[in-house]
C-alpha atoms as a PDB file:
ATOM      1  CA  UNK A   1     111.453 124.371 109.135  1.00  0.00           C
ATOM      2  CA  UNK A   2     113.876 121.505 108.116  1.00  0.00           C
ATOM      3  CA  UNK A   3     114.320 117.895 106.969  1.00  0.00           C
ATOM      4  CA  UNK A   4     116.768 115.841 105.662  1.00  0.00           C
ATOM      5  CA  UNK A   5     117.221 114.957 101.793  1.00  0.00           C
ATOM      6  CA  UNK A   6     119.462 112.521 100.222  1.00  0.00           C
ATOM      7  CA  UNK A   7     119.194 113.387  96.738  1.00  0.00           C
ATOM      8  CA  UNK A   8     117.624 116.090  93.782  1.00  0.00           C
ATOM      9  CA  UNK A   9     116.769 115.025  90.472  1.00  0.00           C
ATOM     10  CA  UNK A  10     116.128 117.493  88.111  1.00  0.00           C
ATOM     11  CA  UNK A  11     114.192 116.739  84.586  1.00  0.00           C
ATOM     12  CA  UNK A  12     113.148 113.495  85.738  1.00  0.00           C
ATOM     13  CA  UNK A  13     110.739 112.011  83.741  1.00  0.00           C
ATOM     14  CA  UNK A  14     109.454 109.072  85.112  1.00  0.00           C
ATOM     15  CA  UNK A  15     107.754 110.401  88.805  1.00  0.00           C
ATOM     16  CA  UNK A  16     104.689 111.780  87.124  1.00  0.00           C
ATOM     17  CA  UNK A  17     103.917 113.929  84.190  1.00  0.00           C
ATOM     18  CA  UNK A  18     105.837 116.193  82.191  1.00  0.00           C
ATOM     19  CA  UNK A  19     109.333 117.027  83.011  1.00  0.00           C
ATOM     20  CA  UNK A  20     109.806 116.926  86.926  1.00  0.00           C
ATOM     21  CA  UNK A  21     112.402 117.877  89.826  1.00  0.00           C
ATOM     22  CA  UNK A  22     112.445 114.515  91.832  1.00  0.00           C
ATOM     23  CA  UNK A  23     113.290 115.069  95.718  1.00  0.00           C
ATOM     24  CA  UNK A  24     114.046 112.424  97.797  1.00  0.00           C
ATOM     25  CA  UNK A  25     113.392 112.402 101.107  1.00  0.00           C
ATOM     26  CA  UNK A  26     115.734 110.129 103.700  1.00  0.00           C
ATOM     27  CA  UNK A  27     114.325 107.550 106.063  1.00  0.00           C
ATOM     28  CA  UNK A  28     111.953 104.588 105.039  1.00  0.00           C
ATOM     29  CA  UNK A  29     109.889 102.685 107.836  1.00  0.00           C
ATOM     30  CA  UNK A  30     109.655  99.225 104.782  1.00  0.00           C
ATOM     31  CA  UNK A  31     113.028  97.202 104.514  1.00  0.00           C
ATOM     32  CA  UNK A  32     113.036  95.893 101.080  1.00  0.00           C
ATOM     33  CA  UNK A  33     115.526  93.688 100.315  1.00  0.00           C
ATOM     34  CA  UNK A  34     115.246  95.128  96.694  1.00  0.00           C
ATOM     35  CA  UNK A  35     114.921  98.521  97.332  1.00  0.00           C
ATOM     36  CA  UNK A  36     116.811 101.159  94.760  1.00  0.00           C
ATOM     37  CA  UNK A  37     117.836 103.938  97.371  1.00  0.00           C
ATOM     38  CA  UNK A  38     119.780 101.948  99.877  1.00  0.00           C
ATOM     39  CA  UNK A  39     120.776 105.431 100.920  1.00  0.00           C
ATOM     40  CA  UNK A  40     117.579 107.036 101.889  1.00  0.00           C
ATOM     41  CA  UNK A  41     116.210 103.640 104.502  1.00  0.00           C
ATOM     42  CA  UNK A  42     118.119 105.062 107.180  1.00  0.00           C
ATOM     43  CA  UNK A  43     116.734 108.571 108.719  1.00  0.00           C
ATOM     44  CA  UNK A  44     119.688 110.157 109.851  1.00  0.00           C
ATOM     45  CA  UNK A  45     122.412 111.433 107.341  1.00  0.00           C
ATOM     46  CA  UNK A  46     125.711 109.738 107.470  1.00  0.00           C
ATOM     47  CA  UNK A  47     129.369 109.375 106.456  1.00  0.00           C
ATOM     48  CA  UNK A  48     130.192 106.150 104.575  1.00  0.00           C
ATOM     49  CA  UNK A  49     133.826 105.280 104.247  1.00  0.00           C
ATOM     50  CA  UNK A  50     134.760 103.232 101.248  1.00  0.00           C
ATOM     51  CA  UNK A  51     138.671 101.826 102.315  1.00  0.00           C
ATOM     52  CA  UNK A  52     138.961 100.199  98.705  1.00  0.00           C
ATOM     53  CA  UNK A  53     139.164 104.089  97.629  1.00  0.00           C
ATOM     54  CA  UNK A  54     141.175 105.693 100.602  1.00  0.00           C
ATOM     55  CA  UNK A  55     144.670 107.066  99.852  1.00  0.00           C
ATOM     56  CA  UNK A  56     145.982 107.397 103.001  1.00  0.00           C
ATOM     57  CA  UNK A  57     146.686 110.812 102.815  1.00  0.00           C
ATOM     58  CA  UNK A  58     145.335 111.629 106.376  1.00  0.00           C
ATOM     59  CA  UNK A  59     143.414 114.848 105.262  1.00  0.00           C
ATOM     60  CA  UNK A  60     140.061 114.005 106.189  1.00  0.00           C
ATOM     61  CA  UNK A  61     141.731 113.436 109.747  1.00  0.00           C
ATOM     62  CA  UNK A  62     142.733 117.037 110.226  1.00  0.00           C
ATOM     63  CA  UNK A  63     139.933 118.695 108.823  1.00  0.00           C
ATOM     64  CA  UNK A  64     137.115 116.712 111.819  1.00  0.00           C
ATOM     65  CA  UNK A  65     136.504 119.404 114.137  1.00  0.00           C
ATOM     66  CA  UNK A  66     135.406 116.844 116.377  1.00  0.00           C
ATOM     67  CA  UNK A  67     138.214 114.854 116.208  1.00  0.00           C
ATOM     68  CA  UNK A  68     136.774 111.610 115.557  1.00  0.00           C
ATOM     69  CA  UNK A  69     139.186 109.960 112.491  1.00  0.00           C
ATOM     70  CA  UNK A  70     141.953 107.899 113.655  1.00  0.00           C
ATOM     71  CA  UNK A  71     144.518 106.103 111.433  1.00  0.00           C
ATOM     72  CA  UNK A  72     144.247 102.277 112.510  1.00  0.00           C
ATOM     73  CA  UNK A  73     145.417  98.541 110.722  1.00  0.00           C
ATOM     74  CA  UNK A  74     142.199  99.081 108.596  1.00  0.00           C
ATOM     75  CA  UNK A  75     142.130 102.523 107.341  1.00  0.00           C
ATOM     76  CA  UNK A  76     140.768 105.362 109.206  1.00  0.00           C
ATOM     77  CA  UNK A  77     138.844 104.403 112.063  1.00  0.00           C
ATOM     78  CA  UNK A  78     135.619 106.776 113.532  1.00  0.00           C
ATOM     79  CA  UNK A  79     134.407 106.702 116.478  1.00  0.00           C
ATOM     80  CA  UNK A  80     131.405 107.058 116.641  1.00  0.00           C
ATOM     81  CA  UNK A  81     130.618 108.983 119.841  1.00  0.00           C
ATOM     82  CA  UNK A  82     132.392 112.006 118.267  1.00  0.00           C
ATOM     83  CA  UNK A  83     131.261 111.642 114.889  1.00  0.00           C
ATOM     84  CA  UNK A  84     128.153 114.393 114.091  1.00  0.00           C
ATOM     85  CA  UNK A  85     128.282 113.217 110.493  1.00  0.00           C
ATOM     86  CA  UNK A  86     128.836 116.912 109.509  1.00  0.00           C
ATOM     87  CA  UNK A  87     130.798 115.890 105.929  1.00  0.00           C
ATOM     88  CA  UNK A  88     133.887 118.310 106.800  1.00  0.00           C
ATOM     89  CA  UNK A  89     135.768 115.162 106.066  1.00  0.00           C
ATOM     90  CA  UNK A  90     133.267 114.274 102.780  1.00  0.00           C
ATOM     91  CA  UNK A  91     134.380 117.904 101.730  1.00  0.00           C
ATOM     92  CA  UNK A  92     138.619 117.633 101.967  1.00  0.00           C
ATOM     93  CA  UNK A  93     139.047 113.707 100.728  1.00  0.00           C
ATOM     94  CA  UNK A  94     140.856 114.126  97.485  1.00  0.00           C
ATOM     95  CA  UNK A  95     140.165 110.700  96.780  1.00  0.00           C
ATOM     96  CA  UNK A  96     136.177 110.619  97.142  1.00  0.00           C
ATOM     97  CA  UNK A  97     136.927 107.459  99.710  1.00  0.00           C
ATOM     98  CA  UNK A  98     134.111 109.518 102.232  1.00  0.00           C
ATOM     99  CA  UNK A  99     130.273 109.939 100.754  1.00  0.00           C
ATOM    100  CA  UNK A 100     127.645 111.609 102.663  1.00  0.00           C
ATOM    101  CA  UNK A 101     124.315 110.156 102.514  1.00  0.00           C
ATOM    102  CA  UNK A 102     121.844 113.036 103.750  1.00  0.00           C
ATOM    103  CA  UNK A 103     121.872 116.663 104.609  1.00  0.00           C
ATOM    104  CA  UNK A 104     119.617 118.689 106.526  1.00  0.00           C
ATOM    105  CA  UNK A 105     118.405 121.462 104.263  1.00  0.00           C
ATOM    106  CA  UNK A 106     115.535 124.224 104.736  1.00  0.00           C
ATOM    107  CA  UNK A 107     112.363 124.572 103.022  1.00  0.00           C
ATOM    108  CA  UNK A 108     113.528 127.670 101.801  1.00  0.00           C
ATOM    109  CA  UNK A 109     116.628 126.349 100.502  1.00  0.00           C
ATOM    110  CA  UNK A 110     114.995 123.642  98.838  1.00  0.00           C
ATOM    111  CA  UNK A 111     112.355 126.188  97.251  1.00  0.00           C
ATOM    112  CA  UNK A 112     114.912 127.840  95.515  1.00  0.00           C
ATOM    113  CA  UNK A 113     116.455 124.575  93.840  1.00  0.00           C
ATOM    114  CA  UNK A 114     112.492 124.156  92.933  1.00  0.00           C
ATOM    115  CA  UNK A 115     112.152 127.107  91.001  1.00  0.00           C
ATOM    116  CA  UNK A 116     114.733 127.020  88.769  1.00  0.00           C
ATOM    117  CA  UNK A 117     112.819 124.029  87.011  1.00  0.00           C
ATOM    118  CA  UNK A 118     109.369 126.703  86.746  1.00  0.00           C
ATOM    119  CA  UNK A 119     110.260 127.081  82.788  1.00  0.00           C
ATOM    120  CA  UNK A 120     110.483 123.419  82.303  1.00  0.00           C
ATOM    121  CA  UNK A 121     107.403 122.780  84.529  1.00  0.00           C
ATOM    122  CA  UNK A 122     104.910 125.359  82.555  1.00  0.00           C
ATOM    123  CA  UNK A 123     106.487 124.149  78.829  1.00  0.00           C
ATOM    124  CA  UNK A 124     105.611 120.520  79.360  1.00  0.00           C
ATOM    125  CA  UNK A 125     103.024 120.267  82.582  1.00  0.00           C
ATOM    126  CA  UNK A 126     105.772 118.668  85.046  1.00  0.00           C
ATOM    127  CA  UNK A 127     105.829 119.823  88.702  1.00  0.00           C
ATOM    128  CA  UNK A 128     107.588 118.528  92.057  1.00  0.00           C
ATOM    129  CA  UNK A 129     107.622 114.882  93.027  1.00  0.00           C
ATOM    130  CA  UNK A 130     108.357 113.888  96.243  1.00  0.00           C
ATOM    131  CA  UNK A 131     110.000 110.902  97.261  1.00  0.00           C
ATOM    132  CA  UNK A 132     112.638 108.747  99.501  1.00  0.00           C
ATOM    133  CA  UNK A 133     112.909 106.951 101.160  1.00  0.00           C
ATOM    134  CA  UNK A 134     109.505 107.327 102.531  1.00  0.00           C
ATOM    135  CA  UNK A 135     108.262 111.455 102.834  1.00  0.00           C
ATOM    136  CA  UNK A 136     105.371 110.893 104.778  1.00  0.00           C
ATOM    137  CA  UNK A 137     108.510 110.172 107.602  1.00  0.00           C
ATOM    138  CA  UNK A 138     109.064 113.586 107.509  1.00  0.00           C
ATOM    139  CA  UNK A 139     105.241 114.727 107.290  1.00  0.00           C
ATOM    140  CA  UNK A 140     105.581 118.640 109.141  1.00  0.00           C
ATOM    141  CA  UNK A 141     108.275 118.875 106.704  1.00  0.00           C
ATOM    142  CA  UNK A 142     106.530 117.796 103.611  1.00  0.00           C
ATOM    143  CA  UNK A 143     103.457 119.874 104.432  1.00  0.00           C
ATOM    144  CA  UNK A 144     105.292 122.632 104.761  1.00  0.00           C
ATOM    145  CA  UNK A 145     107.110 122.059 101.490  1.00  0.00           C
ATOM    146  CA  UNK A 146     103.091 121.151  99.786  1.00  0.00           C
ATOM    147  CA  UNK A 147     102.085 124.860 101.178  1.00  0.00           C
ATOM    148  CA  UNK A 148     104.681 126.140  99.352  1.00  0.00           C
ATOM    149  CA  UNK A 149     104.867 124.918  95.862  1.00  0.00           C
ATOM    150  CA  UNK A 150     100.766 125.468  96.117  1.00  0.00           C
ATOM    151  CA  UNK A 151     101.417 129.132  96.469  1.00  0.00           C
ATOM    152  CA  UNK A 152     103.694 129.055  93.012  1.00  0.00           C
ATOM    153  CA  UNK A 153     100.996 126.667  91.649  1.00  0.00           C
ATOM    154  CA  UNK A 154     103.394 123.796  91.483  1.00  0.00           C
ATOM    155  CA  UNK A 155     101.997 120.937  90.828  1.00  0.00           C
ATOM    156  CA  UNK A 156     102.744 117.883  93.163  1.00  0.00           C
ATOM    157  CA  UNK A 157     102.815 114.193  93.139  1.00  0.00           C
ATOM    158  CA  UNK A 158     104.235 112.040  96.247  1.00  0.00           C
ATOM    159  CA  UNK A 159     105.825 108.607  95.352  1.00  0.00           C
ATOM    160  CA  UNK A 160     104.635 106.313  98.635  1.00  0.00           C
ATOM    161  CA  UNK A 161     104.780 103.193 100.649  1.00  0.00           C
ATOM    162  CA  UNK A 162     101.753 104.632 101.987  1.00  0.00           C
ATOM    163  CA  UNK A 163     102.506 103.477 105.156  1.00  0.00           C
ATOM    164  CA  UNK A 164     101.470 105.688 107.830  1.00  0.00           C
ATOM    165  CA  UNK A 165      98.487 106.827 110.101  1.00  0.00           C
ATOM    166  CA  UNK A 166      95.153 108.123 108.366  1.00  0.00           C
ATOM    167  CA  UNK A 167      95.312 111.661 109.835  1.00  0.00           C
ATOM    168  CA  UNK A 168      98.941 112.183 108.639  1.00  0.00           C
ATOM    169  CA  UNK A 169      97.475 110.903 105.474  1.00  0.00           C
ATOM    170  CA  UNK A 170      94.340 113.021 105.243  1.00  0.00           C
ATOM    171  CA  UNK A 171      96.760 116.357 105.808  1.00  0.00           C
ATOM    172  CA  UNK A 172      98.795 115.280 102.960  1.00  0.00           C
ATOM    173  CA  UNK A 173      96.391 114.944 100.996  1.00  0.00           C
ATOM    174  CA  UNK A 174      94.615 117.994 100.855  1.00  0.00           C
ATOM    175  CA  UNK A 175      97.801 119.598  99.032  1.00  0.00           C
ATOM    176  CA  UNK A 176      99.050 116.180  96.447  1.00  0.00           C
ATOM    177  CA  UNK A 177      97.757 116.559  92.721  1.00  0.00           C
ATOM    178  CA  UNK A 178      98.930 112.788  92.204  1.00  0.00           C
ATOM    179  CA  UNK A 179      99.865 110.082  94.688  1.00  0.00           C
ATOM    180  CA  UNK A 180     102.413 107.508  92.565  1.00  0.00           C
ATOM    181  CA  UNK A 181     101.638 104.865  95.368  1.00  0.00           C
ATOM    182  CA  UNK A 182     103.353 101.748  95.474  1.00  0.00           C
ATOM    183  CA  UNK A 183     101.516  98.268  95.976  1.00  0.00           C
ATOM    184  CA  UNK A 184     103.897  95.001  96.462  1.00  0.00           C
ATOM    185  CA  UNK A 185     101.997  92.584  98.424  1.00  0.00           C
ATOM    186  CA  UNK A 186      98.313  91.903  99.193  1.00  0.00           C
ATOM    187  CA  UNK A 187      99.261  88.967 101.526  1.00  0.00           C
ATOM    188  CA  UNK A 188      99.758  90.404 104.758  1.00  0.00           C
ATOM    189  CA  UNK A 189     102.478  87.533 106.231  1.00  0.00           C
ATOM    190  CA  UNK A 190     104.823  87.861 102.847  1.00  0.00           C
ATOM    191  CA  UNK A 191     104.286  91.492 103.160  1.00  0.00           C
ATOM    192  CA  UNK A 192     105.507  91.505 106.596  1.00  0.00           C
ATOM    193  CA  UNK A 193     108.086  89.029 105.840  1.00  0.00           C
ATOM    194  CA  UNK A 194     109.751  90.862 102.604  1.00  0.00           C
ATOM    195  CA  UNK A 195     109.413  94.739 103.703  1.00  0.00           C
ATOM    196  CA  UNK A 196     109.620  94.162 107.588  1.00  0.00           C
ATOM    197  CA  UNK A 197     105.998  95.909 108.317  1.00  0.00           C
ATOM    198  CA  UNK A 198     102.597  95.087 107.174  1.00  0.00           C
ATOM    199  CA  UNK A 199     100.029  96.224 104.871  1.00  0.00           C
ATOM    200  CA  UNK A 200      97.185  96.685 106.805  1.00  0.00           C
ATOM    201  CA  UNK A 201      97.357 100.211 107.240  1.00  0.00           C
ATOM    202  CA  UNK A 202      98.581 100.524 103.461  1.00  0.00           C
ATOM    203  CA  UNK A 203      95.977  98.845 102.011  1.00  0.00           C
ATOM    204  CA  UNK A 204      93.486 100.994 104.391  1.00  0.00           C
ATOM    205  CA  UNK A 205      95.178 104.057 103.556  1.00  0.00           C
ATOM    206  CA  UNK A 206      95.022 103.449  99.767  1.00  0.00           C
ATOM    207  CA  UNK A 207      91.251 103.377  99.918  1.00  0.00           C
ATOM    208  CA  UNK A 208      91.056 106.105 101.570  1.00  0.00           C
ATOM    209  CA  UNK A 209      92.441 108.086  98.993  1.00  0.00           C
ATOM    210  CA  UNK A 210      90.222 106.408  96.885  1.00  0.00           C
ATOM    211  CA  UNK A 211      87.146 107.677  98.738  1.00  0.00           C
ATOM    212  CA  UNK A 212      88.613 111.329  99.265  1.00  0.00           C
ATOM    213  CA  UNK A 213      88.522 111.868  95.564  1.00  0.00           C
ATOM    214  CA  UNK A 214      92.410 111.901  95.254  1.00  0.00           C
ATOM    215  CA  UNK A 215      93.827 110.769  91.935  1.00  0.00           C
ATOM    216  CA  UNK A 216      96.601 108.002  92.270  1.00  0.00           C
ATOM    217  CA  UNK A 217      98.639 105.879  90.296  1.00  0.00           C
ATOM    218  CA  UNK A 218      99.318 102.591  91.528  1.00  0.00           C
ATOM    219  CA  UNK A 219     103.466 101.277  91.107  1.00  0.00           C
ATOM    220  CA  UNK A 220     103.454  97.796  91.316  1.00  0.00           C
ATOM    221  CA  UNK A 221     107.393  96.503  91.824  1.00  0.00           C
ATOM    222  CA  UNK A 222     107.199  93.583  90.287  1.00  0.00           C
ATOM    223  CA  UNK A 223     109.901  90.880  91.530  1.00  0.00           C
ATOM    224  CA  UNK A 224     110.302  87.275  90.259  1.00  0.00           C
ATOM    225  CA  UNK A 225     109.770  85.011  92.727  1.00  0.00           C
ATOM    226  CA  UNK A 226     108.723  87.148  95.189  1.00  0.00           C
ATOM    227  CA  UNK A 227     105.307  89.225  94.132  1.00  0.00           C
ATOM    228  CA  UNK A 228     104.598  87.664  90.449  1.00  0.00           C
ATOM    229  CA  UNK A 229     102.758  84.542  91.430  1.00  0.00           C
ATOM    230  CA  UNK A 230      98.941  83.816  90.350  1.00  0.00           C
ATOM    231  CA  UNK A 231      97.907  84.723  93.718  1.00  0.00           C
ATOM    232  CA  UNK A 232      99.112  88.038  94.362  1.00  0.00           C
ATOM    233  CA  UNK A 233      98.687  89.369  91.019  1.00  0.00           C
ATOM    234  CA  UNK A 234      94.594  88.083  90.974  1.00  0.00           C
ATOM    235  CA  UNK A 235      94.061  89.454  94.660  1.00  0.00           C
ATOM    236  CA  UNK A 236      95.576  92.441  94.037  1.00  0.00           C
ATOM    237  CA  UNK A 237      93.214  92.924  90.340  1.00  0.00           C
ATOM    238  CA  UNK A 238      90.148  92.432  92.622  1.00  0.00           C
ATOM    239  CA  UNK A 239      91.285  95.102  94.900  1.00  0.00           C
ATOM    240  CA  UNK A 240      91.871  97.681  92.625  1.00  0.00           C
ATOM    241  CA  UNK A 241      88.847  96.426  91.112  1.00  0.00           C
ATOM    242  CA  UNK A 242      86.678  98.061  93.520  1.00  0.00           C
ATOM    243  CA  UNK A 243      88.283 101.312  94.336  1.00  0.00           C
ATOM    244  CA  UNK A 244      86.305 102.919  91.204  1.00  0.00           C
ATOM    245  CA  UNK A 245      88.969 106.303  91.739  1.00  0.00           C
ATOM    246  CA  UNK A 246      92.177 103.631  90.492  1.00  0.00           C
ATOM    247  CA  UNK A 247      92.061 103.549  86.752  1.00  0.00           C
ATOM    248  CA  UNK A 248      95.930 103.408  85.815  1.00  0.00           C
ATOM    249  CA  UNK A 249      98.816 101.126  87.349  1.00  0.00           C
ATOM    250  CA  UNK A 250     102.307 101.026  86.064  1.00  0.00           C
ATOM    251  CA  UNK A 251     104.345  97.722  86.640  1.00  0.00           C
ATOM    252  CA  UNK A 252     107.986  98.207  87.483  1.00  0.00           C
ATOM    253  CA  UNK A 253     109.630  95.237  86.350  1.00  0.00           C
ATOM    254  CA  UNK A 254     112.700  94.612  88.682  1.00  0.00           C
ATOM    255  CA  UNK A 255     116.035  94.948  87.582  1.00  0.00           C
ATOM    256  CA  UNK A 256     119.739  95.428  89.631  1.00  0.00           C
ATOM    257  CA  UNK A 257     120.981  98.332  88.760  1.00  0.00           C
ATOM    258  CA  UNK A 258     121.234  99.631  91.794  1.00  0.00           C
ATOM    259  CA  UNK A 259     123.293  96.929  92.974  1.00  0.00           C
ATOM    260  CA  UNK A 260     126.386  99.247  92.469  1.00  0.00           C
ATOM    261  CA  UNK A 261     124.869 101.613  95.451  1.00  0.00           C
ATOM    262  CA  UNK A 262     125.396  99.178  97.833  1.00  0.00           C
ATOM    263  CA  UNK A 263     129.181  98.194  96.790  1.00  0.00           C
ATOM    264  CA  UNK A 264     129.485 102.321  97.056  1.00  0.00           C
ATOM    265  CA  UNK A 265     127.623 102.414 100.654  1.00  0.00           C
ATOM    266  CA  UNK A 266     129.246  98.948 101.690  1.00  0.00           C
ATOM    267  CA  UNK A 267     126.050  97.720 102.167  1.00  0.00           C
ATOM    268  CA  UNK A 268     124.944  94.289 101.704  1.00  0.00           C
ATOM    269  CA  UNK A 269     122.936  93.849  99.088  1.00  0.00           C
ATOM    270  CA  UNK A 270     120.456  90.951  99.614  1.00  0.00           C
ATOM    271  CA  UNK A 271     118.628  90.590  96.416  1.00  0.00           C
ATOM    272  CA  UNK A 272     121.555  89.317  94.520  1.00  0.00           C
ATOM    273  CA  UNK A 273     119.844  86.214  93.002  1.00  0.00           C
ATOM    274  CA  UNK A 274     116.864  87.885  91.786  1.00  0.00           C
ATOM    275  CA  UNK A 275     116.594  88.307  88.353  1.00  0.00           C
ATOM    276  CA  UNK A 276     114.643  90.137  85.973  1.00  0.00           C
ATOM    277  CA  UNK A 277     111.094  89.310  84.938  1.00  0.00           C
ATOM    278  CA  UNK A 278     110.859  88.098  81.260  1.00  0.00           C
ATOM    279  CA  UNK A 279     109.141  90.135  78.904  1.00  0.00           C
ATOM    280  CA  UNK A 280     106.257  87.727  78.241  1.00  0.00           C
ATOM    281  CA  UNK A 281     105.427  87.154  82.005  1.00  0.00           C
ATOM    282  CA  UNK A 282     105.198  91.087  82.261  1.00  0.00           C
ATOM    283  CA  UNK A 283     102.872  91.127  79.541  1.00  0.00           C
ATOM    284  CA  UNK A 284     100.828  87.960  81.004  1.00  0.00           C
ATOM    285  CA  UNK A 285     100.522  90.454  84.169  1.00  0.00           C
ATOM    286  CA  UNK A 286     100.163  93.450  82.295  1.00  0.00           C
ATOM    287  CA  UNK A 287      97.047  92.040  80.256  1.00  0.00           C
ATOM    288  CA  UNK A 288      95.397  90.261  83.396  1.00  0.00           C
ATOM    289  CA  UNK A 289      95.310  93.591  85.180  1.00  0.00           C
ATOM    290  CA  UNK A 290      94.399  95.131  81.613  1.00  0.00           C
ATOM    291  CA  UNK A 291      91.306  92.475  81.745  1.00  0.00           C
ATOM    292  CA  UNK A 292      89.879  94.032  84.601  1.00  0.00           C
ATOM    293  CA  UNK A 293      89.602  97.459  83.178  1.00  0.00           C
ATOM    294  CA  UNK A 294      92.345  99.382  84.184  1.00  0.00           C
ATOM    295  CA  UNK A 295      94.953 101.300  82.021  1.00  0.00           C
ATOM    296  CA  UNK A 296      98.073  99.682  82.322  1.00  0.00           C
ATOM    297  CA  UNK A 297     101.482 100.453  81.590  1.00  0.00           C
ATOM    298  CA  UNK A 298     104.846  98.795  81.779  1.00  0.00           C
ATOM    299  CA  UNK A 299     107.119 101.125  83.336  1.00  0.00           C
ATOM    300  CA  UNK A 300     106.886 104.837  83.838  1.00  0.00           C
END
């Protein structure tokens, strides 16, 4: 059993309680024009070239076993009917002017990079998070990861779109100690129109969990001009308002750090002219969800 990772973060501390080994799955079905891991939307791994950083020195050219790098007017060309993405080239660049973004890797293997963060998870009651990218993408894979860690007694949270079917969901959920599921729109158009699906099936899915007894935290993104207006914030307070199982939310006030990423990927990045929230309207927010009885944090 396999699936492809883009990325492990050990002692995180912000993907759930206690001190936490963070693994992020690749391949997202949303297209947020925010998003932080530009890397992991994408399900396949790949080779990003980065020209502004290339040498010249022709290495990465010799080591392809498929022979797909070519020298051409604008650096070294791929083509990509050769190209397997296998990172020989990633692996000989002196110049780091090739990143991989992805690798196939085995539950086993990724078991072992688990359990070298046991000591840290029984000293301050962290565990395994799961994230992406979107896991539930990979959802054999992630089971199969879930059965494992509940044999060590790891405990294990999943950071979600929630976006997928109910019986996908249902499996999952039989082996998650803590969902960390995120909630941007309740508008169904601007939900379409910002993360390219909609939210039917997310909103269904999150009471779902609700009714199955599953404990989740609910990650609101929150992005000025986009999700902070009157509207979305008092829909989505009446919502949560009657799923009796949601007691805490944490607001994620946006910011662009990431924006970096995509200059490294040579992606575009297409919230350039948002800016961060102000502190006083994240603490208008944070008290009007506050008002209707839920525990609410700003961050985390």
């Amino acid at each position: 059993m396999h699936g492809i990772i883009f990325d492990i973060k050990r002692y995180a501390i912000h993907d759930g309680p206690g001190i936490r080994t963070t693994v992020f799955f690749k391949g997202c079905p949303l297209t947020c024009p925010w998003c932080h891991n530009p890397e992991g939307i994408g399900r396949e791994p790949r080779v990003i070239y980065r020209k502004n950083t290339c040498i010249g020195c022709l290495e990465c050219i010799d080591a392809c076993p498929e022979k797909a790098l070519s020298k051409g007017p604008e650096g070294i060309q791929t083509d990509d009917t050769r190209c397997q993405h296998c990172g020989a080239c990633v692996d000989t660049c002196p110049a780091g002017a090739r990143k991989q973004a992805g690798k196939t890797i085995t539950v086993g293997s990724l078991m072992e990079a688990i359990r070298k963060d046991v000591p840290f998870f029984d000293t301050s009651g962290g565990g395994v998070t799961f994230s992406g990218g979107e896991p539930l993408m990979q959802a054999e894979f992630l089971l199969a990861l879930l059965e494992a860690c509940g044999k060590e007694d790891i405990h294990r949270a999943l950071d979600t779109t929630g976006y997928t079917d109910p019986d996908t969901l249902k499996c999952v959920a039989r082996g998650i100690d803590l969902f960390l599921f995120d909630l941007k729109f309740m508008n169904a158009e601007k939900h379409r129109h910002f993360t390219g699906v909609s939210n039917e099936q997310i909103l269904k899915n999150l009471e779902l969990l609700a009714n199955l007894g599953s404990r989740i935290i609910i990650r609101v993104p929150l992005i000025p001009g986009i999700n902070d207006d009157g509207d979305n914030i008092n829909n989505m307070a009446t919502f949560l308002a009657h799923l009796p199982q949601i007691k805490t939310v944490h607001i994620l006030p946006y910011h662009d750090f990431q924006k970096s990423k995509y200059e490294k990927f040579s992606m575009n990045y297409q919230a350039c002219d948002i800016k961060s929230p102000s502190p006083k309207r994240v603490e208008v927010i944070r008290k009007h969800l506050a008002d209707t009885g839920l525990s609410v944090e700003v961050g985390g």
